[in-house]
Every structure is written in structure tokens, then in C-alpha cells.
PDB file of N, CA and C in Angstrom:
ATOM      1  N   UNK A   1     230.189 163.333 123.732  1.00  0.00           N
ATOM      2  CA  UNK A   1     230.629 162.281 124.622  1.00  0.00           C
ATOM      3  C   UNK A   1     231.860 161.603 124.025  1.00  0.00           C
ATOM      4  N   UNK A   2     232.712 161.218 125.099  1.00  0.00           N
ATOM      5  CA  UNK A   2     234.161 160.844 124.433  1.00  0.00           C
ATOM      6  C   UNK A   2     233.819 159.269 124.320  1.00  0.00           C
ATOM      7  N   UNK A   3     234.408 158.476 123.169  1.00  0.00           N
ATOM      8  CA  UNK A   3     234.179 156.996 122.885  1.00  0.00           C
ATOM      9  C   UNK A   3     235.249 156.814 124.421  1.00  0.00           C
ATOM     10  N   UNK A   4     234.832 155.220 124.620  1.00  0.00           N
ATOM     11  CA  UNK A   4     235.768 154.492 125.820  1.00  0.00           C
ATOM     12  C   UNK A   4     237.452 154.303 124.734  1.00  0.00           C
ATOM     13  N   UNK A   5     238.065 153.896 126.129  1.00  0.00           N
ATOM     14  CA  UNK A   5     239.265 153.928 125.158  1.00  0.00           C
ATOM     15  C   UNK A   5     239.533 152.256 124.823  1.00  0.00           C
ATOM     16  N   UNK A   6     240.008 151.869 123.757  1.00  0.00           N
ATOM     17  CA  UNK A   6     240.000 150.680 123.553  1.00  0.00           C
ATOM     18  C   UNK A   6     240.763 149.701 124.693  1.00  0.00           C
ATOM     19  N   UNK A   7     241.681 150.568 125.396  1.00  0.00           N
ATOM     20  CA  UNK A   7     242.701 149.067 125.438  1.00  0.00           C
ATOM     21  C   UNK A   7     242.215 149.253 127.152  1.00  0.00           C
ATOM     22  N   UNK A   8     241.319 149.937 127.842  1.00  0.00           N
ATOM     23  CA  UNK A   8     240.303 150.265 128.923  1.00  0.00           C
ATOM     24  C   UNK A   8     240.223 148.933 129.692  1.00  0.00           C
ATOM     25  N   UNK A   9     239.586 147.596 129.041  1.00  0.00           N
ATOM     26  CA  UNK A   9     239.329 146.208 129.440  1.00  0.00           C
ATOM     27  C   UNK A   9     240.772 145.770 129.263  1.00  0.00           C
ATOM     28  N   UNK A  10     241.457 145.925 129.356  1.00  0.00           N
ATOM     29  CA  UNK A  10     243.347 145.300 129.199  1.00  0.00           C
ATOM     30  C   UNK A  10     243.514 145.189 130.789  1.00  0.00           C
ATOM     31  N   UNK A  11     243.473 146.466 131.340  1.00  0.00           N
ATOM     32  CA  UNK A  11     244.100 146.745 132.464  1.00  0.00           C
ATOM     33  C   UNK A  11     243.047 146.072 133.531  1.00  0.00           C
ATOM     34  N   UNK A  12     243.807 145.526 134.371  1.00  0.00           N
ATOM     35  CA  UNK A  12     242.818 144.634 135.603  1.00  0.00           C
ATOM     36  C   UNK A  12     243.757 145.366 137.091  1.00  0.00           C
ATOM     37  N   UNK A  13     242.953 146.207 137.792  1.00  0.00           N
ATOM     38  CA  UNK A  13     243.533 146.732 138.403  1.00  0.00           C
ATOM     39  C   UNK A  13     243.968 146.098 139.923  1.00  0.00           C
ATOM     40  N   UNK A  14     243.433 144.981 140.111  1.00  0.00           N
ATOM     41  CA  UNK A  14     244.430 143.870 140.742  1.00  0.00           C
ATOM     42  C   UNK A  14     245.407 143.591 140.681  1.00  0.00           C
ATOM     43  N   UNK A  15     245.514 143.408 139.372  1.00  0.00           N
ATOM     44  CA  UNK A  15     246.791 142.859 138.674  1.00  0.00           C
ATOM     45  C   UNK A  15     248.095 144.014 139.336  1.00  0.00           C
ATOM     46  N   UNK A  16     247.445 144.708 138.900  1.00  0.00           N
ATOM     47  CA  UNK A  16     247.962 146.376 138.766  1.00  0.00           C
ATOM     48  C   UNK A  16     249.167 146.881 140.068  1.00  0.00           C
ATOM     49  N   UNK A  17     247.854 146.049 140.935  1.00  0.00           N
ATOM     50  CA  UNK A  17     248.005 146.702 142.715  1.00  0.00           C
ATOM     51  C   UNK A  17     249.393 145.407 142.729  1.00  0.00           C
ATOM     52  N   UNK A  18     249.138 144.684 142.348  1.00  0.00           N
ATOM     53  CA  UNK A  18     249.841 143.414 143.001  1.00  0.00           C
ATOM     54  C   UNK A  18     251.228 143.174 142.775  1.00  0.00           C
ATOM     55  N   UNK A  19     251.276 144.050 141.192  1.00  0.00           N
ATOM     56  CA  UNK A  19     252.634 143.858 140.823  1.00  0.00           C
ATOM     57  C   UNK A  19     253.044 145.688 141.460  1.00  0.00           C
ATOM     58  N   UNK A  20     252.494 146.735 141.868  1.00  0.00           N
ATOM     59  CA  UNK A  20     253.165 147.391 142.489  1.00  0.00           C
ATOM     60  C   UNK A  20     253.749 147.190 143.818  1.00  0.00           C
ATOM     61  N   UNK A  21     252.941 146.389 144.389  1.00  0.00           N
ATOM     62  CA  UNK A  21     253.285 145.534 145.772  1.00  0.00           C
ATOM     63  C   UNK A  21     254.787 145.107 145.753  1.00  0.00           C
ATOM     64  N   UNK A  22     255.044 144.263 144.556  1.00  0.00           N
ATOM     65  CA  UNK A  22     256.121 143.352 144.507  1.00  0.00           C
ATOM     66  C   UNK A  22     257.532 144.408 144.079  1.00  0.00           C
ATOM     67  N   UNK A  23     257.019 145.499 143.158  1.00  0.00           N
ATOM     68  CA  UNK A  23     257.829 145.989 142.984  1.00  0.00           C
ATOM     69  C   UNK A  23     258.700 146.971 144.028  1.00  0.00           C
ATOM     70  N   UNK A  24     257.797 147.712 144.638  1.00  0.00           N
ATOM     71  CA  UNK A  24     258.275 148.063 145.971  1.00  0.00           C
ATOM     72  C   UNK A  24     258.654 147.171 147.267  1.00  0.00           C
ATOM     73  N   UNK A  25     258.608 145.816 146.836  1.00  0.00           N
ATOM     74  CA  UNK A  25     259.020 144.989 147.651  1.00  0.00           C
ATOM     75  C   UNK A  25     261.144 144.491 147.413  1.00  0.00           C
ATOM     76  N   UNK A  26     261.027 144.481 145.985  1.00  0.00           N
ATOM     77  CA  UNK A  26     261.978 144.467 145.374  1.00  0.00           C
ATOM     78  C   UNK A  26     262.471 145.703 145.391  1.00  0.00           C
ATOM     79  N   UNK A  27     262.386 147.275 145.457  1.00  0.00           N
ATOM     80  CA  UNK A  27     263.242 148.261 146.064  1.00  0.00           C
ATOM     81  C   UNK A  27     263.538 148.472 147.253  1.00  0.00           C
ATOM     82  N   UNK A  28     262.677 148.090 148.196  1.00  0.00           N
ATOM     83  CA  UNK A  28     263.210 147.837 149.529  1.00  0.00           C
ATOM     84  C   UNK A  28     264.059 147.074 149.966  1.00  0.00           C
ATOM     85  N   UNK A  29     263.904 145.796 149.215  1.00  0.00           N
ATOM     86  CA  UNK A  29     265.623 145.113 149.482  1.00  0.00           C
ATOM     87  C   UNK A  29     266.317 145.260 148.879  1.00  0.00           C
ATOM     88  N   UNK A  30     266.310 145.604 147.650  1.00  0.00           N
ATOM     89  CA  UNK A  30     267.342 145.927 147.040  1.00  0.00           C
ATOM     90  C   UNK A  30     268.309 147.667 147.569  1.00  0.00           C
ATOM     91  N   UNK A  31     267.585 148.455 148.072  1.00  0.00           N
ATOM     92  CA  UNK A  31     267.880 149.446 148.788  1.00  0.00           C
ATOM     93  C   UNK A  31     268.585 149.177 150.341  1.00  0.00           C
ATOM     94  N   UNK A  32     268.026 148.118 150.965  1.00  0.00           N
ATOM     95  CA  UNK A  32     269.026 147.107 152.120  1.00  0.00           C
ATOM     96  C   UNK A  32     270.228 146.730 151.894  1.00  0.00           C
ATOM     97  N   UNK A  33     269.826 145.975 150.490  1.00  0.00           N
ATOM     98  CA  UNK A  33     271.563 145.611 150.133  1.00  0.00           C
ATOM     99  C   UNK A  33     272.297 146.532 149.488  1.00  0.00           C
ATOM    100  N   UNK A  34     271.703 147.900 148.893  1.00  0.00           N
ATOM    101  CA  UNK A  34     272.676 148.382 148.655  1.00  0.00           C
ATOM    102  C   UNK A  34     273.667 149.319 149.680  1.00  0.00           C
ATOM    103  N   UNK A  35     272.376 149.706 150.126  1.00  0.00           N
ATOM    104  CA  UNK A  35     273.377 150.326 151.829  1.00  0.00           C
ATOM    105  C   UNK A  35     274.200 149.539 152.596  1.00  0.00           C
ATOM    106  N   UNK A  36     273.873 148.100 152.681  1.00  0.00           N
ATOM    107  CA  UNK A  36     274.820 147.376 153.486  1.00  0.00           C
ATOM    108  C   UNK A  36     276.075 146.886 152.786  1.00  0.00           C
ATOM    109  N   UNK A  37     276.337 147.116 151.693  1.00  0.00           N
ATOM    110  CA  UNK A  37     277.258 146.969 150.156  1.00  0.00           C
ATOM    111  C   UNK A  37     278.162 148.285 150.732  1.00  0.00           C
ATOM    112  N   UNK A  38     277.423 149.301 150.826  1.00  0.00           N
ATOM    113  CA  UNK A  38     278.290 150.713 150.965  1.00  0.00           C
ATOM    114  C   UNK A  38     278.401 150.985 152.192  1.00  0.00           C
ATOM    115  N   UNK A  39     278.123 150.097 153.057  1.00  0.00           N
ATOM    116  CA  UNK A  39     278.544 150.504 154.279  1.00  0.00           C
ATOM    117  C   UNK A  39     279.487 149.788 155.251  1.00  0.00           C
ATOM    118  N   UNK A  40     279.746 148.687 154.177  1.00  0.00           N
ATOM    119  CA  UNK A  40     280.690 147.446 154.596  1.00  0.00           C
ATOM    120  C   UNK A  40     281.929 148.184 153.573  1.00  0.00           C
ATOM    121  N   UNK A  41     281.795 148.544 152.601  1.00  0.00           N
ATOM    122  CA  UNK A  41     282.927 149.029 151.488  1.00  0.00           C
ATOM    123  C   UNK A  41     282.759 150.053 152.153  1.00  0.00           C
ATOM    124  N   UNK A  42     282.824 151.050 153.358  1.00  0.00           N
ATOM    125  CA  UNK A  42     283.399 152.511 153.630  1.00  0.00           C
ATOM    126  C   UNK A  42     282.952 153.629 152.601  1.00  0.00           C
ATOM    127  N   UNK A  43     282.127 153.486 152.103  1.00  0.00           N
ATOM    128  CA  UNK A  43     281.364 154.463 151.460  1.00  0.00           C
ATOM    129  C   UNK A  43     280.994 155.678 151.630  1.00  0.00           C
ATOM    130  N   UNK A  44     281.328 157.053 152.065  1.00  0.00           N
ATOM    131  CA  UNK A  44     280.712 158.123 152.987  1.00  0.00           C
ATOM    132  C   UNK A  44     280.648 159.304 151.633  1.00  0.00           C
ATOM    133  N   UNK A  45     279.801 160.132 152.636  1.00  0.00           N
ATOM    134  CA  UNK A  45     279.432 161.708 152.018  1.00  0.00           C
ATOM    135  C   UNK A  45     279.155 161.399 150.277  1.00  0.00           C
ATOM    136  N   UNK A  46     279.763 161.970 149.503  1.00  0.00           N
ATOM    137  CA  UNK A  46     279.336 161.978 148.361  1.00  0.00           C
ATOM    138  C   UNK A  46     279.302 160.351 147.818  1.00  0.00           C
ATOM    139  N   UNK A  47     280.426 159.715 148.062  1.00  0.00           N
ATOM    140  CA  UNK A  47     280.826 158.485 147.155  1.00  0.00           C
ATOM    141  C   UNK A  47     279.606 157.764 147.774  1.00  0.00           C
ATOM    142  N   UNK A  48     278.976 157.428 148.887  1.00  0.00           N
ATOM    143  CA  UNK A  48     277.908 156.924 149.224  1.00  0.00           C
ATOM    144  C   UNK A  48     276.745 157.391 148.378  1.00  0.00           C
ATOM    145  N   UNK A  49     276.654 158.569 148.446  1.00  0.00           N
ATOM    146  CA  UNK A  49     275.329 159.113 147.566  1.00  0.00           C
ATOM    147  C   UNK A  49     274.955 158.560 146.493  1.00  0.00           C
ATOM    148  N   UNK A  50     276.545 158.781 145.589  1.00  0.00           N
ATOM    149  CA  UNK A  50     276.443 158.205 144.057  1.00  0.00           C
ATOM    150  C   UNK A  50     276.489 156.663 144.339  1.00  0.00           C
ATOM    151  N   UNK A  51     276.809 156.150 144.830  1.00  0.00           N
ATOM    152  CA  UNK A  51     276.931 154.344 145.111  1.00  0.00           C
ATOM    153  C   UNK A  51     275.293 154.283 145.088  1.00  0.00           C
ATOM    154  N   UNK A  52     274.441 155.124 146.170  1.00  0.00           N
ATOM    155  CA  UNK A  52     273.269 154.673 145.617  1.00  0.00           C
ATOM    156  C   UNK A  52     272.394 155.446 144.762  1.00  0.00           C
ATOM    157  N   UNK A  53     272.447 156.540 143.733  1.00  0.00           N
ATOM    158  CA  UNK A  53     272.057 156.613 142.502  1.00  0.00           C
ATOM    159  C   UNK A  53     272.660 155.611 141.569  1.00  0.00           C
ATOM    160  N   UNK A  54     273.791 155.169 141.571  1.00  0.00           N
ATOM    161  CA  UNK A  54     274.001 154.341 140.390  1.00  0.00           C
ATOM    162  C   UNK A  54     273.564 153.121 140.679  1.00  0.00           C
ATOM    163  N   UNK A  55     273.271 152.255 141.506  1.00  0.00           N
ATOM    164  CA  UNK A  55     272.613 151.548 142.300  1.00  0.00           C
ATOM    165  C   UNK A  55     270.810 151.404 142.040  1.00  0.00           C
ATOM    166  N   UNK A  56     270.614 152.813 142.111  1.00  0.00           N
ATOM    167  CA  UNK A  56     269.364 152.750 141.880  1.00  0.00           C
ATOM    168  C   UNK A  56     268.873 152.931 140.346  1.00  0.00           C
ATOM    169  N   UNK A  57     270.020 153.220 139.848  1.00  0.00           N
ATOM    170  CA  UNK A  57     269.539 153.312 137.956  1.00  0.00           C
ATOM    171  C   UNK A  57     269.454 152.346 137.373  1.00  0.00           C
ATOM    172  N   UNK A  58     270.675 151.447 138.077  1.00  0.00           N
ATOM    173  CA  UNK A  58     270.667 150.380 137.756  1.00  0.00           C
ATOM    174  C   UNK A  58     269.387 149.344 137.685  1.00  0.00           C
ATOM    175  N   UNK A  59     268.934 149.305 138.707  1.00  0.00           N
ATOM    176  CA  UNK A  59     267.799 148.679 139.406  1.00  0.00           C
ATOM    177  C   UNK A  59     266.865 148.926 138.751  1.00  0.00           C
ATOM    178  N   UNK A  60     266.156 150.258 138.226  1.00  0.00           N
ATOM    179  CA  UNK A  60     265.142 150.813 137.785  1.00  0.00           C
ATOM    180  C   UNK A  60     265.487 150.270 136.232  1.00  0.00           C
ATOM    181  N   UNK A  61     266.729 150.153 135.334  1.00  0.00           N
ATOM    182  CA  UNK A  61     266.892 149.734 134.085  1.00  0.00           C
ATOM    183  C   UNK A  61     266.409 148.049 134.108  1.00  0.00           C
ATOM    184  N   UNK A  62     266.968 147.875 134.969  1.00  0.00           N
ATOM    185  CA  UNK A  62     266.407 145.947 135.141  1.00  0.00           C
ATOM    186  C   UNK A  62     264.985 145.727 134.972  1.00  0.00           C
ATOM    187  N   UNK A  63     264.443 146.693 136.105  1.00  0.00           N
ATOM    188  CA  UNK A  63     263.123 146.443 135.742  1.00  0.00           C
ATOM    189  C   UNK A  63     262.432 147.341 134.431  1.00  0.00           C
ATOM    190  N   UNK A  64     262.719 147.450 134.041  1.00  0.00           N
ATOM    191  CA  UNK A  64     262.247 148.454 132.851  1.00  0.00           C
ATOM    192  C   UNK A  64     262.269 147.559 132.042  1.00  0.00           C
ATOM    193  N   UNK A  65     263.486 146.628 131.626  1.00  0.00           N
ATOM    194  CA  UNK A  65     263.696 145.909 130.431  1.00  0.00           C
ATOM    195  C   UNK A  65     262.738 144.426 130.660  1.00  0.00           C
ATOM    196  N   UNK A  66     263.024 144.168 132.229  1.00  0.00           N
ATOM    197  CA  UNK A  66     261.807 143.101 132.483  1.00  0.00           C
ATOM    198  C   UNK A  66     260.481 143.043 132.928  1.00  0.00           C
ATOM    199  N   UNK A  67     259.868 144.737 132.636  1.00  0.00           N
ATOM    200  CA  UNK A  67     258.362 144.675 132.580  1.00  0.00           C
ATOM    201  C   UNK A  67     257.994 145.447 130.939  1.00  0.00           C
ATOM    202  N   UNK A  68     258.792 145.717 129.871  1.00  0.00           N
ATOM    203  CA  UNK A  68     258.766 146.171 129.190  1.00  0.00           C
ATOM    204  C   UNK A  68     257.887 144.481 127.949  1.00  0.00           C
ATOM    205  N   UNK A  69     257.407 145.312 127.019  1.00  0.00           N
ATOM    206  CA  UNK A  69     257.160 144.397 125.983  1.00  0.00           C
ATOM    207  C   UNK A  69     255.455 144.198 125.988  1.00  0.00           C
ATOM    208  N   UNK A  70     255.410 142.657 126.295  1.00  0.00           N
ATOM    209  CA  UNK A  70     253.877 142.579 125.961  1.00  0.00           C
ATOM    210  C   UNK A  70     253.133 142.784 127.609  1.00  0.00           C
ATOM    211  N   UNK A  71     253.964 142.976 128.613  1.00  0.00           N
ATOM    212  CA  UNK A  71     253.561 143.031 129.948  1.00  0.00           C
ATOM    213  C   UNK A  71     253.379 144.374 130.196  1.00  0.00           C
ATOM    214  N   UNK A  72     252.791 145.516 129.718  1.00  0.00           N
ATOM    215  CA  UNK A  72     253.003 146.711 129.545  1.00  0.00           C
ATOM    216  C   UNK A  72     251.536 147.465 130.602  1.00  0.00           C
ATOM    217  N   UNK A  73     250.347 146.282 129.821  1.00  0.00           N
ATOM    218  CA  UNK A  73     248.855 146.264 131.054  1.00  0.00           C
ATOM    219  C   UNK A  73     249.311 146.173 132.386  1.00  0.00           C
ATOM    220  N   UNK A  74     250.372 145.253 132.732  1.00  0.00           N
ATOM    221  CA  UNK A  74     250.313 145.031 134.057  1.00  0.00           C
ATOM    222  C   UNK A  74     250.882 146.090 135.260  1.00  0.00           C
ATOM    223  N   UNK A  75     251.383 147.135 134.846  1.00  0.00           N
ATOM    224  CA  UNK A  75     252.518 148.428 135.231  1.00  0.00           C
ATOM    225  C   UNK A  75     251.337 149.768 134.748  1.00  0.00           C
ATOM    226  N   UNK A  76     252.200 150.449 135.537  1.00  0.00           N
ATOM    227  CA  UNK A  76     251.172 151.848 135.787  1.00  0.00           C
ATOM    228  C   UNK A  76     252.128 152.566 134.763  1.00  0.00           C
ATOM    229  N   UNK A  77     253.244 152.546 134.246  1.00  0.00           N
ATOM    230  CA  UNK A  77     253.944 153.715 133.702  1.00  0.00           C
ATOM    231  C   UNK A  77     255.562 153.353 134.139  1.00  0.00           C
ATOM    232  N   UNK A  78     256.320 153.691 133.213  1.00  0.00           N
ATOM    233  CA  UNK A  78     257.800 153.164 133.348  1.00  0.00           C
ATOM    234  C   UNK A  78     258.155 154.646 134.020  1.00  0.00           C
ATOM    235  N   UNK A  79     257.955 155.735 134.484  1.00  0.00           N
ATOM    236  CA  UNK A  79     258.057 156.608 135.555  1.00  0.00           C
ATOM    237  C   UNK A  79     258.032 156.312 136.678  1.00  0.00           C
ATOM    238  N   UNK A  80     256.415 155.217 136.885  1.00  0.00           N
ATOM    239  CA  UNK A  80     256.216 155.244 138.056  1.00  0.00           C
ATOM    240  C   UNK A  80     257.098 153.777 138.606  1.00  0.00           C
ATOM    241  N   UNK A  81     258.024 153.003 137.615  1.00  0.00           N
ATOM    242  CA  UNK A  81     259.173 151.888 138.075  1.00  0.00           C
ATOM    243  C   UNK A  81     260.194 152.801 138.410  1.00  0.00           C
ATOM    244  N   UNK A  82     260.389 153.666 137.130  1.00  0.00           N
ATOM    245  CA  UNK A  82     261.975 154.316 137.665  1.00  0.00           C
ATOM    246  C   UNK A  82     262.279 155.275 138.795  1.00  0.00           C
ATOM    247  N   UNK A  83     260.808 156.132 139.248  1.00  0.00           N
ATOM    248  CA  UNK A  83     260.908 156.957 140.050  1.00  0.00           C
ATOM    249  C   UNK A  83     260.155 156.724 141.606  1.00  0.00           C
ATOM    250  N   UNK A  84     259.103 155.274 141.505  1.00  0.00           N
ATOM    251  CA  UNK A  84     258.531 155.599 142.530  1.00  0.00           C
ATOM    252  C   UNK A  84     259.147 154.798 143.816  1.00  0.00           C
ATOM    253  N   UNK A  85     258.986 154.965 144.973  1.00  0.00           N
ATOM    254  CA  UNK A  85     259.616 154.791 146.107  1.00  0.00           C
ATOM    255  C   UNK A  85     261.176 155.155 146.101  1.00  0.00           C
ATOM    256  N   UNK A  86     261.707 156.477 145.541  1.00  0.00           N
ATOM    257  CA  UNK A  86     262.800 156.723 145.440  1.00  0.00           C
ATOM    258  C   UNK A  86     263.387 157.085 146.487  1.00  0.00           C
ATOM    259  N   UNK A  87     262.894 157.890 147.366  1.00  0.00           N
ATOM    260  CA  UNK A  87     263.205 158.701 148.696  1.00  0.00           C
ATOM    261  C   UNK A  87     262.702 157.596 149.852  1.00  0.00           C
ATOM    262  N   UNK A  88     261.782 157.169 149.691  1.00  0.00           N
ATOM    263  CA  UNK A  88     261.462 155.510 150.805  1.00  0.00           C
ATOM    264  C   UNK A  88     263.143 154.695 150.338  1.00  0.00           C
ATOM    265  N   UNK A  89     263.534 154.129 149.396  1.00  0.00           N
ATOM    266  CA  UNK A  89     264.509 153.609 149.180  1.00  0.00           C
ATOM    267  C   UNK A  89     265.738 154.468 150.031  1.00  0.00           C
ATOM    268  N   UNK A  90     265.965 155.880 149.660  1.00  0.00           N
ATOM    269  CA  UNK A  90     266.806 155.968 150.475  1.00  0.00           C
ATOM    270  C   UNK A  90     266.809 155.914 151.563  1.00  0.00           C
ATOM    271  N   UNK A  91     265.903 156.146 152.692  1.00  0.00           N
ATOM    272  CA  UNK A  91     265.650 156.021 154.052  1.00  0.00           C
ATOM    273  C   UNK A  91     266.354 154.508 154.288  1.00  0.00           C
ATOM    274  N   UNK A  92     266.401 153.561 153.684  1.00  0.00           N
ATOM    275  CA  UNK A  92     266.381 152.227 153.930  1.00  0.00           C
ATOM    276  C   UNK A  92     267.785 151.929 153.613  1.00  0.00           C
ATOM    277  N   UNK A  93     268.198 152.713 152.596  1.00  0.00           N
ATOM    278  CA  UNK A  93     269.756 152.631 152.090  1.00  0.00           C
ATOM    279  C   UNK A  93     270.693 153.537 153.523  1.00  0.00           C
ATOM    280  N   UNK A  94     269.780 154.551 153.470  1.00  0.00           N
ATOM    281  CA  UNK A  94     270.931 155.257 154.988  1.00  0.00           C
ATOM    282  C   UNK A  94     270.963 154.227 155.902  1.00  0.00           C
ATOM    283  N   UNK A  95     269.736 153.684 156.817  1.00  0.00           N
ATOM    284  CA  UNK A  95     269.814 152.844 157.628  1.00  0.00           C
ATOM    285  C   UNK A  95     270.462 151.863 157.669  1.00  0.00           C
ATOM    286  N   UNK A  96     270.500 151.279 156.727  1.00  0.00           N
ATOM    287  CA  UNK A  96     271.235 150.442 156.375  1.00  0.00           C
ATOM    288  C   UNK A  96     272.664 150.437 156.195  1.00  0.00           C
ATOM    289  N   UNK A  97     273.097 151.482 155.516  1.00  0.00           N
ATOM    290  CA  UNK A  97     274.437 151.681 155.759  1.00  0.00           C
ATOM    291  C   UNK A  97     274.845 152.017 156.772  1.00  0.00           C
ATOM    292  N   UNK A  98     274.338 152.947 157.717  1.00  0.00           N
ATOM    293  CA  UNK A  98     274.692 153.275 159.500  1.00  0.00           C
ATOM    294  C   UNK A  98     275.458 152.569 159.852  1.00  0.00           C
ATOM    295  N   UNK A  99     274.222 151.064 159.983  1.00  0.00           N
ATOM    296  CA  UNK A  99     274.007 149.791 160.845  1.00  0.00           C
ATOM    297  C   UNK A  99     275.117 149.024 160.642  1.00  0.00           C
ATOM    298  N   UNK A 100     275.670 148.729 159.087  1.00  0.00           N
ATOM    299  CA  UNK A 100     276.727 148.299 158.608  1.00  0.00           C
ATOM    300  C   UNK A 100     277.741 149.077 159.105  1.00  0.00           C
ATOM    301  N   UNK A 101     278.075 150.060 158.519  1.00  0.00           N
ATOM    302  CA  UNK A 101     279.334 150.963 158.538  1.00  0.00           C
ATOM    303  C   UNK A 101     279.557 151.310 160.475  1.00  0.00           C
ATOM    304  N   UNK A 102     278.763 151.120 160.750  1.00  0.00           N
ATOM    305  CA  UNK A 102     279.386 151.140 162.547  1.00  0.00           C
ATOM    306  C   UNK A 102     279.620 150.159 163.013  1.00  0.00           C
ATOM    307  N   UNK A 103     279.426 148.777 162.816  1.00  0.00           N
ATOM    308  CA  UNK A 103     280.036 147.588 163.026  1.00  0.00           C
ATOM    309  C   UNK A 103     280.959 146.615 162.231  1.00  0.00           C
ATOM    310  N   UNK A 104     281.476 147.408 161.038  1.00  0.00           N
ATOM    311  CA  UNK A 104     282.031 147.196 160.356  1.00  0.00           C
ATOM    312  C   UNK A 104     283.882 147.900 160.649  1.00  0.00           C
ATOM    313  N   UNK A 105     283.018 149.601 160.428  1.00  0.00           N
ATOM    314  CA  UNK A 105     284.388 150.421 160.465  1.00  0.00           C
ATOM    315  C   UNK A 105     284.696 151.158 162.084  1.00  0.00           C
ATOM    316  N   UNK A 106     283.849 151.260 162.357  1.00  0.00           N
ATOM    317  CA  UNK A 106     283.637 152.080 164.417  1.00  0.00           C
ATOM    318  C   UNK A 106     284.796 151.289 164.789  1.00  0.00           C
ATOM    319  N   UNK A 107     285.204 150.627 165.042  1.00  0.00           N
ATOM    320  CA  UNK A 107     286.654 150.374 166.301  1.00  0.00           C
ATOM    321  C   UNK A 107     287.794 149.996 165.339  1.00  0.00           C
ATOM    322  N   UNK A 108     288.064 150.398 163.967  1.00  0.00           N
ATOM    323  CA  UNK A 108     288.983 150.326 163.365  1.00  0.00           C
ATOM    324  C   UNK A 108     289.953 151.271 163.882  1.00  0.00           C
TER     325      UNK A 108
END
């Protein structure tokens, strides 16, 4: 039989749920503003793409450095900050830029 693992009672999986909540709350707007950033600045095809990977590395380093340390129980895995809702983010970054970039640049 395997011993429990010590740090087992650390993790409160409320906690857990609540700050994934927030965090995907915070890539969703932050994925709003970055599409509406690149879609007001004329952003297209590739240069859009990379506007939001660097955008999104960015984002994912922020939070890395501000859930990093003794807050480490409260997070599932610094994978699941840097990588999760990556493709939901973009859906929200295209839309977003559309919405912008056609009332922005369309009757120029």
C-alpha cells in the first residue's frame, strides 16, 4: 500500500476551482483586449497571429510570476496557466478583432 502523500491536506479543491474560474476569467478579457488592440492597429494574416502569441506569453508570464511562490496549493500546474484556455482565447481574440477591424478600417 502506497503511504498518502504529505502535502495531500494543502490542496482544498474549492480553492482550486475558484481560482481557475478567475483565471479563465482574466484570459477572456484579456484575449478581448487583445483582439480589439489588433484590430484597431490593422493587424492582419500573420502580424495578427503573432500580436496574439506574444500577447498571450506575455499574459501567461504575468501570471506565472503572480501565482508562483508560496501560492503554489492554490493552482493546478503552471501548464495548466500557460496553456489552458488557449484556443477558447483565440476564438475571442478573432472576434474581437473582426468587430474592431470592420468599424475601424471597412470604409477607409
Amino acid at each position: 500500500m502506497n503511504p498518502p502523500n504529505q502535502d495531500a491536506h494543502k490542496f482544498v479543491q474549492s480553492h482550486i476551482m475558484h481560482n481557475g474560474r478567475q483565471l479563465q476569467y482574466i484570459r477572456s478579457c484579456f484575449a478581448a483586449i487583445a483582439g480589439s488592440a489588433a484590430g484597431i492597429l490593422g493587424l492582419t494574416n500573420l502580424s495578427g497571429f503573432l500580436f496574439y502569441a506574444l500577447s498571450w506569453s506575455v499574459l501567461s508570464l504575468l501570471l506565472i510570476t503572480r501565482t508562483s511562490g508560496g501560492k503554489a496549493y492554490f493552482v493546478n500546474g503552471y501548464k495548466d496557466i500557460a496553456f489552458n484556455g488557449l484556443f477558447g482565447g483565440l476564438l475571442s481574440y478573432v472576434l474581437f478583432h473582426t468587430l474592431l477591424y470592420g468599424l475601424v478600417h471597412l470604409y477607409q
